[in-house]
C-alpha atoms as a PDB file:
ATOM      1  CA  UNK A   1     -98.573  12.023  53.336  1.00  0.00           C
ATOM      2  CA  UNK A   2     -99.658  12.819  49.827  1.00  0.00           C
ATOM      3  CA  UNK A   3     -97.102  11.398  47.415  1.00  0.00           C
ATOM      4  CA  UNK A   4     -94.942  13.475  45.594  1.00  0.00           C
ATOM      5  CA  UNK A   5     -97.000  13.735  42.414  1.00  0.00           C
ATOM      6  CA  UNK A   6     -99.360  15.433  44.774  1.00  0.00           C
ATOM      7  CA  UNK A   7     -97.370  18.465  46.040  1.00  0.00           C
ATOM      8  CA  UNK A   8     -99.313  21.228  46.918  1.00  0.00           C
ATOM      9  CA  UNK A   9     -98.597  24.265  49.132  1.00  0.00           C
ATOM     10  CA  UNK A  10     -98.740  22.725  52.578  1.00  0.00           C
ATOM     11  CA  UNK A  11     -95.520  20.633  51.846  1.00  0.00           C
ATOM     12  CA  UNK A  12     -92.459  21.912  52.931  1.00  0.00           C
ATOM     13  CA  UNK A  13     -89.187  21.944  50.799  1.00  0.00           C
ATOM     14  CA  UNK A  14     -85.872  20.902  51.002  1.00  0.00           C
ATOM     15  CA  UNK A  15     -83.127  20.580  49.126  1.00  0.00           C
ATOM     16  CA  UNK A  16     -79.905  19.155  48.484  1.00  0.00           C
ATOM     17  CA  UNK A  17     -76.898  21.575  47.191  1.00  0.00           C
ATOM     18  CA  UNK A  18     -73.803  19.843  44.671  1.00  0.00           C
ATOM     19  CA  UNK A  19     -72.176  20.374  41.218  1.00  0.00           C
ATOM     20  CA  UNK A  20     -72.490  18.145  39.344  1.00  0.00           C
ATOM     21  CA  UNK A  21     -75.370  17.288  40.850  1.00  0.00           C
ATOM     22  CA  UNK A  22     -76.175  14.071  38.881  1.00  0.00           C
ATOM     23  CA  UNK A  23     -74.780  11.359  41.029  1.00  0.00           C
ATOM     24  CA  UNK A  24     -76.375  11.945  44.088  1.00  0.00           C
ATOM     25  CA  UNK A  25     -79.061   9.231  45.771  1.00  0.00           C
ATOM     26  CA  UNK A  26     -80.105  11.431  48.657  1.00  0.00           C
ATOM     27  CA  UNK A  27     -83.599  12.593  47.082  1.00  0.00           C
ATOM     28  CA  UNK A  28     -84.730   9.123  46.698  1.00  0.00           C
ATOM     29  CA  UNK A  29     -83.852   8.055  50.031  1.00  0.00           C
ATOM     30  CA  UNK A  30     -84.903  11.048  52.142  1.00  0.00           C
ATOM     31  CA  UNK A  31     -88.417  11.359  49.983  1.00  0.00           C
ATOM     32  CA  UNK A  32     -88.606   7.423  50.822  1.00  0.00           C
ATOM     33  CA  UNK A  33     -88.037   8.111  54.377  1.00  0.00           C
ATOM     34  CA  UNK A  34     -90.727  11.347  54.471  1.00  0.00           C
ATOM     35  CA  UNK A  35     -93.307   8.703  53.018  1.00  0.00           C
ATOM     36  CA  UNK A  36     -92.654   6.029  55.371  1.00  0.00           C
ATOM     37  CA  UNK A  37     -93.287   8.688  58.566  1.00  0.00           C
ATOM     38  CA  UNK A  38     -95.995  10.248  56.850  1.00  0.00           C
ATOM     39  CA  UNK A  39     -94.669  13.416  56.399  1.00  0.00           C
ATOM     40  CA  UNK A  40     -95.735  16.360  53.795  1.00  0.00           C
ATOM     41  CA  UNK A  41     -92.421  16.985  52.368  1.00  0.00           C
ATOM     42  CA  UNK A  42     -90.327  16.677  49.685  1.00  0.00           C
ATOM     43  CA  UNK A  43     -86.643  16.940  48.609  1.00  0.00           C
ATOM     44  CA  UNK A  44     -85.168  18.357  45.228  1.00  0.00           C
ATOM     45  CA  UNK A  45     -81.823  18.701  43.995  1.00  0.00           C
ATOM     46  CA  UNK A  46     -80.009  21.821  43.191  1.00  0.00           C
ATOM     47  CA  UNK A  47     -77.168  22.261  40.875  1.00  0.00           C
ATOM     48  CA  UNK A  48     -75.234  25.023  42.376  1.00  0.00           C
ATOM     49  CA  UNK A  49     -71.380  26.213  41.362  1.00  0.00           C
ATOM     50  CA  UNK A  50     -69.106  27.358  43.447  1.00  0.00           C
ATOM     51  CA  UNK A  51     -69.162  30.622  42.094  1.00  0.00           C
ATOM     52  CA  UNK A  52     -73.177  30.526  42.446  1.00  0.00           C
ATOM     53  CA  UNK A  53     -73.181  29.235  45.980  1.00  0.00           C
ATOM     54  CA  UNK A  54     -72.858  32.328  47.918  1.00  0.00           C
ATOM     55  CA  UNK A  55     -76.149  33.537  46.180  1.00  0.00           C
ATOM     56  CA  UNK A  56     -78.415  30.669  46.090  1.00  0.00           C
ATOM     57  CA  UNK A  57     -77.876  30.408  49.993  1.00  0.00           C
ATOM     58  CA  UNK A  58     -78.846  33.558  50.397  1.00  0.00           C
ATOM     59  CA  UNK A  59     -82.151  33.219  47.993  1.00  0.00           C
ATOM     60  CA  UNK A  60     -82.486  30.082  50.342  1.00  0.00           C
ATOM     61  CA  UNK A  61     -82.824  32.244  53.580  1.00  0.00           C
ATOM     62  CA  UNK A  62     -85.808  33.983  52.444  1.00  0.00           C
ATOM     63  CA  UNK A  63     -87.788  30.761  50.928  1.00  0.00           C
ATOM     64  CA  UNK A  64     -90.373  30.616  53.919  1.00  0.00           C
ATOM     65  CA  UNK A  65     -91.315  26.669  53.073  1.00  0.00           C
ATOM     66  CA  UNK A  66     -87.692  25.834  53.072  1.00  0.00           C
ATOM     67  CA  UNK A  67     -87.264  23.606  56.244  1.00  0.00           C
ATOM     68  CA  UNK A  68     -83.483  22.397  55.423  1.00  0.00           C
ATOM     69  CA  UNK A  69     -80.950  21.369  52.946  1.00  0.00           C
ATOM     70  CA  UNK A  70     -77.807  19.120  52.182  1.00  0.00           C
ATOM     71  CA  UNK A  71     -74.740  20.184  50.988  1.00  0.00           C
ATOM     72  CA  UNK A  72     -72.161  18.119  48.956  1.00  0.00           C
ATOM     73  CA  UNK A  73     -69.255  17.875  46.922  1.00  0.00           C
ATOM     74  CA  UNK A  74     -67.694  20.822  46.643  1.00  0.00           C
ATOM     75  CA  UNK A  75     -69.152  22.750  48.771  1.00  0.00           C
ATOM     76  CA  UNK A  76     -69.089  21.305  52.529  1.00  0.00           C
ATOM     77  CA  UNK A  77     -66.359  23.689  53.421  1.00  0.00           C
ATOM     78  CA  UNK A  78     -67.395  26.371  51.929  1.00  0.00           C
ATOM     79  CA  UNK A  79     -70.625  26.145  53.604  1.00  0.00           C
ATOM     80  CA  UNK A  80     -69.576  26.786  56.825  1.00  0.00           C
ATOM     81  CA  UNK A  81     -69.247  30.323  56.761  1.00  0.00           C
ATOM     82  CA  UNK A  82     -72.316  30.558  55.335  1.00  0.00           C
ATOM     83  CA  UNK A  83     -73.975  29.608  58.479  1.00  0.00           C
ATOM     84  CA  UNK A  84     -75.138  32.019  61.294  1.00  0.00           C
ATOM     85  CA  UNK A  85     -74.483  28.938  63.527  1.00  0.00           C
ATOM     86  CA  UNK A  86     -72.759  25.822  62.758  1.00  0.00           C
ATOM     87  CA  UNK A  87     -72.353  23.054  65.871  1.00  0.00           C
ATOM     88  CA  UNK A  88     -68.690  22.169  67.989  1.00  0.00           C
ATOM     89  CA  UNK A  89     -68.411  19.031  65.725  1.00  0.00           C
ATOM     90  CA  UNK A  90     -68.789  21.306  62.564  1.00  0.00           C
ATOM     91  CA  UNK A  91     -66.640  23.801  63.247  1.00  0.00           C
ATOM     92  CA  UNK A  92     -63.783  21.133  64.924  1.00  0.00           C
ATOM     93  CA  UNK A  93     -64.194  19.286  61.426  1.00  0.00           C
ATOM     94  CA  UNK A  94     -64.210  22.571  59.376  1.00  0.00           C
ATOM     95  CA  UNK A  95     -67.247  21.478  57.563  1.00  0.00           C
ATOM     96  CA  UNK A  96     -71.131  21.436  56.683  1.00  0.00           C
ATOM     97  CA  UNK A  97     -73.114  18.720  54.962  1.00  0.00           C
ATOM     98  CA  UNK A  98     -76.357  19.618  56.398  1.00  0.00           C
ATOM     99  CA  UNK A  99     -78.353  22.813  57.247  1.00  0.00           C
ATOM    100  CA  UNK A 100     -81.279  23.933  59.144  1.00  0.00           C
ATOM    101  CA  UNK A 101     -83.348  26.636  58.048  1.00  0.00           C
ATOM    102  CA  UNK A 102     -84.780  28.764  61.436  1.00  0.00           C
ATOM    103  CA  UNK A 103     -88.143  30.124  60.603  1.00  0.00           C
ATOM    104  CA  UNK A 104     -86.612  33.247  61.313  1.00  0.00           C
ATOM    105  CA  UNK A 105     -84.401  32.788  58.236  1.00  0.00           C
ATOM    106  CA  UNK A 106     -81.133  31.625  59.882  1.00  0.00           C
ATOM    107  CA  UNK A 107     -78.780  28.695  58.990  1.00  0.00           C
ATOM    108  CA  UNK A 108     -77.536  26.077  61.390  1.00  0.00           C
ATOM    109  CA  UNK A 109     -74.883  23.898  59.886  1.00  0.00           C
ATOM    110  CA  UNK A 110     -73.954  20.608  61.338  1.00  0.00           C
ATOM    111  CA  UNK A 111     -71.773  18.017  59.843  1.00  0.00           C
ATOM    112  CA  UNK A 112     -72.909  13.683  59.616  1.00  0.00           C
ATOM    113  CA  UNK A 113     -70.505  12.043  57.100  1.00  0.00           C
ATOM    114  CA  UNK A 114     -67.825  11.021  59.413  1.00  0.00           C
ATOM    115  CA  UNK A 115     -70.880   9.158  61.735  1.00  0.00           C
ATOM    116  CA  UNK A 116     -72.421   8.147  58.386  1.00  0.00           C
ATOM    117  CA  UNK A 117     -69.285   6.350  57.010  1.00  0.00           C
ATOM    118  CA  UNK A 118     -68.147   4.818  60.459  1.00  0.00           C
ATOM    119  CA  UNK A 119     -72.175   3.301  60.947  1.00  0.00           C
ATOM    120  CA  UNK A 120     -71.888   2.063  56.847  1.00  0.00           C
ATOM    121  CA  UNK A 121     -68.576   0.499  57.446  1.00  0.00           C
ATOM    122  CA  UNK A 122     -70.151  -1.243  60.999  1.00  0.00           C
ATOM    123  CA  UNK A 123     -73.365  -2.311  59.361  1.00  0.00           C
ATOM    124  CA  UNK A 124     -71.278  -3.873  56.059  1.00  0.00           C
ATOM    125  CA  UNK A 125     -69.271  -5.517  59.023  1.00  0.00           C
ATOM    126  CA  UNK A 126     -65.901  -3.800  58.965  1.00  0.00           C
ATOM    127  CA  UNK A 127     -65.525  -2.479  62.978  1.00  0.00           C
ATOM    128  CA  UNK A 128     -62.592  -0.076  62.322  1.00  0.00           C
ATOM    129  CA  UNK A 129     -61.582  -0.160  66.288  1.00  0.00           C
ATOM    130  CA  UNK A 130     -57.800  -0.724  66.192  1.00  0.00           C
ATOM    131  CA  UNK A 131     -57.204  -0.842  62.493  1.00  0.00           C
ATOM    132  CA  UNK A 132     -54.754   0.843  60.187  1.00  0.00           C
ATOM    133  CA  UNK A 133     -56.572   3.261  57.521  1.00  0.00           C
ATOM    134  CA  UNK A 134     -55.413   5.143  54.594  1.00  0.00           C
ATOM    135  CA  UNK A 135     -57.661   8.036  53.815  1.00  0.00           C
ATOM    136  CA  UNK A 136     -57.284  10.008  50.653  1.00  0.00           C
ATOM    137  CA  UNK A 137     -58.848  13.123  50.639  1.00  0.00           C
ATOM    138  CA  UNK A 138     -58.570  16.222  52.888  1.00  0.00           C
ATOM    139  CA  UNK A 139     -61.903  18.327  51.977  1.00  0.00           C
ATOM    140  CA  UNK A 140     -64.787  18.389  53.700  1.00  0.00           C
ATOM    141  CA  UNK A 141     -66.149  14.394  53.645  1.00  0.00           C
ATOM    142  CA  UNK A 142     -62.408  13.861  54.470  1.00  0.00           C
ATOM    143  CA  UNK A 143     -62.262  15.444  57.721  1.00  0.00           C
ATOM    144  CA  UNK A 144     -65.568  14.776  59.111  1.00  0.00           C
ATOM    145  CA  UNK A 145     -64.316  11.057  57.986  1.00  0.00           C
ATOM    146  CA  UNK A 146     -60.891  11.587  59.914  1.00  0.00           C
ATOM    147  CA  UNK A 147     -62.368  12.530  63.129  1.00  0.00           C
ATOM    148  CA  UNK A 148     -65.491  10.059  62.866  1.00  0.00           C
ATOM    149  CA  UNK A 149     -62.084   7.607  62.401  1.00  0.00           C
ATOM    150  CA  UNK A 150     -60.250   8.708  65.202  1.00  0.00           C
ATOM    151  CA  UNK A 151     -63.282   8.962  67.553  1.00  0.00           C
ATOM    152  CA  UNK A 152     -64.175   5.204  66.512  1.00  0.00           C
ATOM    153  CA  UNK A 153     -60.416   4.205  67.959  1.00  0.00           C
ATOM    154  CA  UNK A 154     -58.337   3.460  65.120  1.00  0.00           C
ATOM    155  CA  UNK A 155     -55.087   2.762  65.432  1.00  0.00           C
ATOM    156  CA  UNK A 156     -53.051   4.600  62.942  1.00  0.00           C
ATOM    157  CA  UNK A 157     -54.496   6.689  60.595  1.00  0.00           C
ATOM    158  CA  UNK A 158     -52.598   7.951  57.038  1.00  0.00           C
ATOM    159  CA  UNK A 159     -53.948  11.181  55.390  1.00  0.00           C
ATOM    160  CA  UNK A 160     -52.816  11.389  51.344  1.00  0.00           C
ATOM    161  CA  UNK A 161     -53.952  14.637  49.776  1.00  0.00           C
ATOM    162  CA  UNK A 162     -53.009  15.960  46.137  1.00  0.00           C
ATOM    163  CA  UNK A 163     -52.159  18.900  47.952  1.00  0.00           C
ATOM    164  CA  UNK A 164     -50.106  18.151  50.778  1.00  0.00           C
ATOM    165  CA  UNK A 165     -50.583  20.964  52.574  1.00  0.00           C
ATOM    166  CA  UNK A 166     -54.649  20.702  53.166  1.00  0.00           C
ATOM    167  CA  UNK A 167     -53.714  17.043  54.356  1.00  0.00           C
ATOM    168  CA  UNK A 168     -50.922  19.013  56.528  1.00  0.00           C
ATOM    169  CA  UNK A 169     -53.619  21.399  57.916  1.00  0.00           C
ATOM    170  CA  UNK A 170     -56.130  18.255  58.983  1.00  0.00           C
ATOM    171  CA  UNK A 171     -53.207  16.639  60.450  1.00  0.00           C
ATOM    172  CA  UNK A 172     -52.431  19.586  62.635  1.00  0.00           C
ATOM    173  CA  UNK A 173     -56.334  19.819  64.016  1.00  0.00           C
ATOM    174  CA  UNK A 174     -56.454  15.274  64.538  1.00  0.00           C
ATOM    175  CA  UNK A 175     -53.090  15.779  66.335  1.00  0.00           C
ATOM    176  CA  UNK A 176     -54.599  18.599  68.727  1.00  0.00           C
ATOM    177  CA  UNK A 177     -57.609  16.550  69.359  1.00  0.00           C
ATOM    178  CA  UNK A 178     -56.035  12.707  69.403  1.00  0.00           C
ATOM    179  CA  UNK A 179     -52.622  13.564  71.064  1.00  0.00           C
ATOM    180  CA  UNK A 180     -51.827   9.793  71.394  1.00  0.00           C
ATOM    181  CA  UNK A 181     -53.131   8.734  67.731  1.00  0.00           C
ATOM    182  CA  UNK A 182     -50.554   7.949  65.562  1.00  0.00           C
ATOM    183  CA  UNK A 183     -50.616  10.065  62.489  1.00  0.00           C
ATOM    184  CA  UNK A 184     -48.784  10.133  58.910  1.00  0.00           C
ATOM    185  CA  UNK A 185     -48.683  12.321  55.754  1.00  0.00           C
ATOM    186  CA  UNK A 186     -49.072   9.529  53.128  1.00  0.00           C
ATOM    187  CA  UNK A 187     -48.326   9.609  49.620  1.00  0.00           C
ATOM    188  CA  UNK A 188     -50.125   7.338  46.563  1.00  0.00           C
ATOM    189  CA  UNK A 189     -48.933   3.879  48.153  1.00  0.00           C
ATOM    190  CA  UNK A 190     -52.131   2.463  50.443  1.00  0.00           C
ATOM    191  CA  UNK A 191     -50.009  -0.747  51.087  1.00  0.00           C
ATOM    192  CA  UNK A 192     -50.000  -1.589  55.181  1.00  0.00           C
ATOM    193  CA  UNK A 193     -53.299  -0.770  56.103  1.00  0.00           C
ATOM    194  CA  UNK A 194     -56.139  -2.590  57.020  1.00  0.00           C
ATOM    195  CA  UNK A 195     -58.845  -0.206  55.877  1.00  0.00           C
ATOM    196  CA  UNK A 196     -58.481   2.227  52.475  1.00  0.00           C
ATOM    197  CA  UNK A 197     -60.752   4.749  51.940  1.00  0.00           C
ATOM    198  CA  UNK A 198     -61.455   7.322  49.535  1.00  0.00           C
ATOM    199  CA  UNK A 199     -62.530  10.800  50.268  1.00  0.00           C
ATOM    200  CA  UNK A 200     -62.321  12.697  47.561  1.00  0.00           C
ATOM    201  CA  UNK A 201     -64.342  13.123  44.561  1.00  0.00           C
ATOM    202  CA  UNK A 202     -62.101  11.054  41.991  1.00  0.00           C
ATOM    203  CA  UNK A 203     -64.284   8.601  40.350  1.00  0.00           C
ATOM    204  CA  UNK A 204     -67.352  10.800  39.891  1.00  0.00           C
ATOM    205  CA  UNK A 205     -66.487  12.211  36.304  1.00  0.00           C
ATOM    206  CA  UNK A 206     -65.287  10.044  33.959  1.00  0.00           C
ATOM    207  CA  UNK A 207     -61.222  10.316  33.417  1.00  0.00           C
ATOM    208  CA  UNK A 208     -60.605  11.239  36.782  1.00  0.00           C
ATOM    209  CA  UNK A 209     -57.214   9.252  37.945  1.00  0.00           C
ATOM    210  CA  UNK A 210     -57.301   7.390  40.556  1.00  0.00           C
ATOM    211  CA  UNK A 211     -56.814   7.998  43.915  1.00  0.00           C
ATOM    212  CA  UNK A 212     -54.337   6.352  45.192  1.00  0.00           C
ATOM    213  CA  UNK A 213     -52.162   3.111  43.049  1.00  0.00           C
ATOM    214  CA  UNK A 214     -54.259   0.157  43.185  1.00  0.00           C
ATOM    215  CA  UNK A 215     -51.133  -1.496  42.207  1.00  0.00           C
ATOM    216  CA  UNK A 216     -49.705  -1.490  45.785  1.00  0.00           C
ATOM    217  CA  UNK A 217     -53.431  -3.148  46.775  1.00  0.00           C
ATOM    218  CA  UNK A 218     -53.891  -6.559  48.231  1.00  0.00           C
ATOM    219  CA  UNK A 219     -56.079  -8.439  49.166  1.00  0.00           C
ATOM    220  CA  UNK A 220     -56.770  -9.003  52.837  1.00  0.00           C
ATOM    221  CA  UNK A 221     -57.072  -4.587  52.463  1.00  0.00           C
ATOM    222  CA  UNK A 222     -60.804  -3.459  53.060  1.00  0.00           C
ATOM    223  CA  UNK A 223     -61.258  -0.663  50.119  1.00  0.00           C
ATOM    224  CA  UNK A 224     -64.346   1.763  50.705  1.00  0.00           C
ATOM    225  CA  UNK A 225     -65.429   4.604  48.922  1.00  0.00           C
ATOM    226  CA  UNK A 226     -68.119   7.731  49.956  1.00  0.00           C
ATOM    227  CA  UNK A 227     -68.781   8.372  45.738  1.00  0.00           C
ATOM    228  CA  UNK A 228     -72.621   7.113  45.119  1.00  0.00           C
ATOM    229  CA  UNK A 229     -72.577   7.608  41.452  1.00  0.00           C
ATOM    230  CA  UNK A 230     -70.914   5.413  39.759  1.00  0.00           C
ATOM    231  CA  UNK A 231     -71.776   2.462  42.429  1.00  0.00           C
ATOM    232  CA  UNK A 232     -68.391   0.457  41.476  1.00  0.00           C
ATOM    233  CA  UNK A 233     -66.002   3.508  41.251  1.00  0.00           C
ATOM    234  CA  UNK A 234     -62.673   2.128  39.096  1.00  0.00           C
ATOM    235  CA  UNK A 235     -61.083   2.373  42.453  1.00  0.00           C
ATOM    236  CA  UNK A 236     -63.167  -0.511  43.628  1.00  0.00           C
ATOM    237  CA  UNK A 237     -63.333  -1.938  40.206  1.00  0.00           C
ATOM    238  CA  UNK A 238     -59.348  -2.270  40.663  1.00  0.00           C
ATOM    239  CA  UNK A 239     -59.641  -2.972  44.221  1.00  0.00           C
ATOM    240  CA  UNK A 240     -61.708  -5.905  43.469  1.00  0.00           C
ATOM    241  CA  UNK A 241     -59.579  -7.000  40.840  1.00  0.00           C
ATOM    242  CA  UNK A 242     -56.762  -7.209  43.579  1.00  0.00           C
ATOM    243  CA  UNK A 243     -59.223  -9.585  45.626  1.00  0.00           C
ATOM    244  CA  UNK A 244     -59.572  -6.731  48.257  1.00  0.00           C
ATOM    245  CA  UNK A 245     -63.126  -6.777  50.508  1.00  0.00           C
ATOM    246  CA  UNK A 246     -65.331  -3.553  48.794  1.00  0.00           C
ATOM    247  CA  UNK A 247     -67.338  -1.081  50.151  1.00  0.00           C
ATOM    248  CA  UNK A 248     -69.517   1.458  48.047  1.00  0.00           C
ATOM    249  CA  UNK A 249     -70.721   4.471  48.582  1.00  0.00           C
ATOM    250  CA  UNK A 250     -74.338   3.717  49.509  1.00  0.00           C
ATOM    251  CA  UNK A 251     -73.833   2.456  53.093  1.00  0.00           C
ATOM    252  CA  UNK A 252     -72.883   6.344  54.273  1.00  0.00           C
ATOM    253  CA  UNK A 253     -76.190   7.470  53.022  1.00  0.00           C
ATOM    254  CA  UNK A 254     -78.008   4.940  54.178  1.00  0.00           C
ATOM    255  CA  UNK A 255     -76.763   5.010  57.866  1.00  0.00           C
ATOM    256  CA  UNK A 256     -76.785   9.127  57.953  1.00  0.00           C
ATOM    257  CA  UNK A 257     -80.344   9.397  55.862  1.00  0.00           C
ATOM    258  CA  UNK A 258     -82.333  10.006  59.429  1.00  0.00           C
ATOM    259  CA  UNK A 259     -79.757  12.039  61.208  1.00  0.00           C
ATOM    260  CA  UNK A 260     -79.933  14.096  57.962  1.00  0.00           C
ATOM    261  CA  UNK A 261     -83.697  14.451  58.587  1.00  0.00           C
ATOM    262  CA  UNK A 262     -83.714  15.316  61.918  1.00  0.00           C
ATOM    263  CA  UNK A 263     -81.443  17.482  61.580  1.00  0.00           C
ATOM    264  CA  UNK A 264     -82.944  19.796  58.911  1.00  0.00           C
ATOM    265  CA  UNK A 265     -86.247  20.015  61.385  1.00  0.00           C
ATOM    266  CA  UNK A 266     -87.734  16.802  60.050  1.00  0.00           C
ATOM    267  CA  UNK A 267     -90.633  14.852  62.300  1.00  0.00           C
ATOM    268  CA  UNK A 268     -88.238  11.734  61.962  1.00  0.00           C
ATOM    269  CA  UNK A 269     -87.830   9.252  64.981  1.00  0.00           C
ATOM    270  CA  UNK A 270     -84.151   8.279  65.559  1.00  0.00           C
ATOM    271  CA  UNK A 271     -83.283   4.352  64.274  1.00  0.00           C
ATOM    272  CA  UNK A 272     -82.489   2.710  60.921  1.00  0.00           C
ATOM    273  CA  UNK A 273     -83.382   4.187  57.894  1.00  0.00           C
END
């Protein structure tokens, strides 16, 4: 493909949707990805509010060179109703992360960060198969996370949320789908499990607190993070500092980057990025 200094008219767009918008890697490894296969395309970021968000989709429906986009923090809930069709896994997780643009104009919304993470976490050598995780977070990432979790066979899982009742409310849909899982409303203390992992976006601004106390942290715990910007989060800087095993961000993106693709209508082949 031409590179992307060359773009001309014949490539087709996509895009990827967050606020802030600064941290993400996704460009550079999808327009990586489009240049190994040889195909004419070329991703950009957008930096959308929530406020904005209804509105720039809709701008997005008429761009006719718009093959796809990505959709990230804070918006992968959100997002779903902004689809005209969003697959079972989507709407069983309650959220979007990537969309395909029909050339008709309509948006179908599928969701890869739970199959991302559980593929990073394989690949770094962590099988999660009967162990005991701590998730904090209950947005979007969270609960496509959860059920990727779940699906993988863990054997307890632990949902801590700063509000309780959006970690309530993804309880209530993992109980109705993993009857016999064993399932807990968690608080700050991660102690007990083999596997922490934070889902939420504290880390990615500077000040944020922490997610969970790293205090309680030891270290034969697995700590792993989905932020990709900073790469060594102060959760994992304090993780590390406990002795515990750390995961960043990078793995999720890595393992999802060609499902991603594919999914927005890309000519990708299936296999490692």
């Amino acid at each position: 493909m031409k590179s992307i200094s060359e773009i001309s008219g014949a490539t087709r767009l996509y895009a990827i949707i967050a606020d802030p918008i600064i941290q993400v890697k996704t460009p550079q490894v999808i327009n990586a990805l489009f240049e190994q296969v040889g195909h004419e395309g070329v991703m950009v970021p957008f930096h959308v509010t929530a406020s904005g968000l209804p509105v720039v989709i809709a701008g997005l429906r008429s761009l006719a060179n718009l093959e796809g986009f990505i959709v990230t923090v804070p918006h992968k809930t959100a997002m779903l109703s902004l689809c005209d069709q969003v697959t079972a896994h989507a709407q069983q997780v309650g959220a979007v992360n990537v969309v395909r643009r029909s050339p008709a104009g309509e948006l179908i919304g599928d969701i890869l960060d739970g199959i991302g993470f559980v593929a990073g976490l394989r690949q770094e050598g962590f099988e999660p198969a009967g162990a005991s995780v701590y998730l904090a977070g209950a947005g979007g990432a969270a609960n496509a996370i959860a059920f990727a979790l779940a699906e993988a066979g863990v054997a307890r899982l632990t949902v801590a949320n700063r509000t309780a009742a959006k970690a309530e409310a993804l309880l209530a849909r993992l109980r109705a789908a993993f009857p016999t899982l064993p399932l807990h409303l968690g608080n700050a203390d991660p102690s007990g499990h083999t596997l922490v992992v934070n889902a939420t976006s504290l880390g990615l601004r500077e000040g944020d607190p922490l997610p969970c106390d790293t205090g309680r942290l030891s270290a034969d715990q697995w700590v792993a993070e989905i932020i990709m910007q900073p790469a060594r989060t102060p959760l994992l800087l304090a993780a590390a500092a406990q002795g515990c095993r750390v995961q960043e961000g990078l793995p999720m993106l890595l393992c999802q980057a060609r499902l991603m693709a594919r999914a927005m209508g890309a000519p990708v082949s299936e296999g490692a990025a």
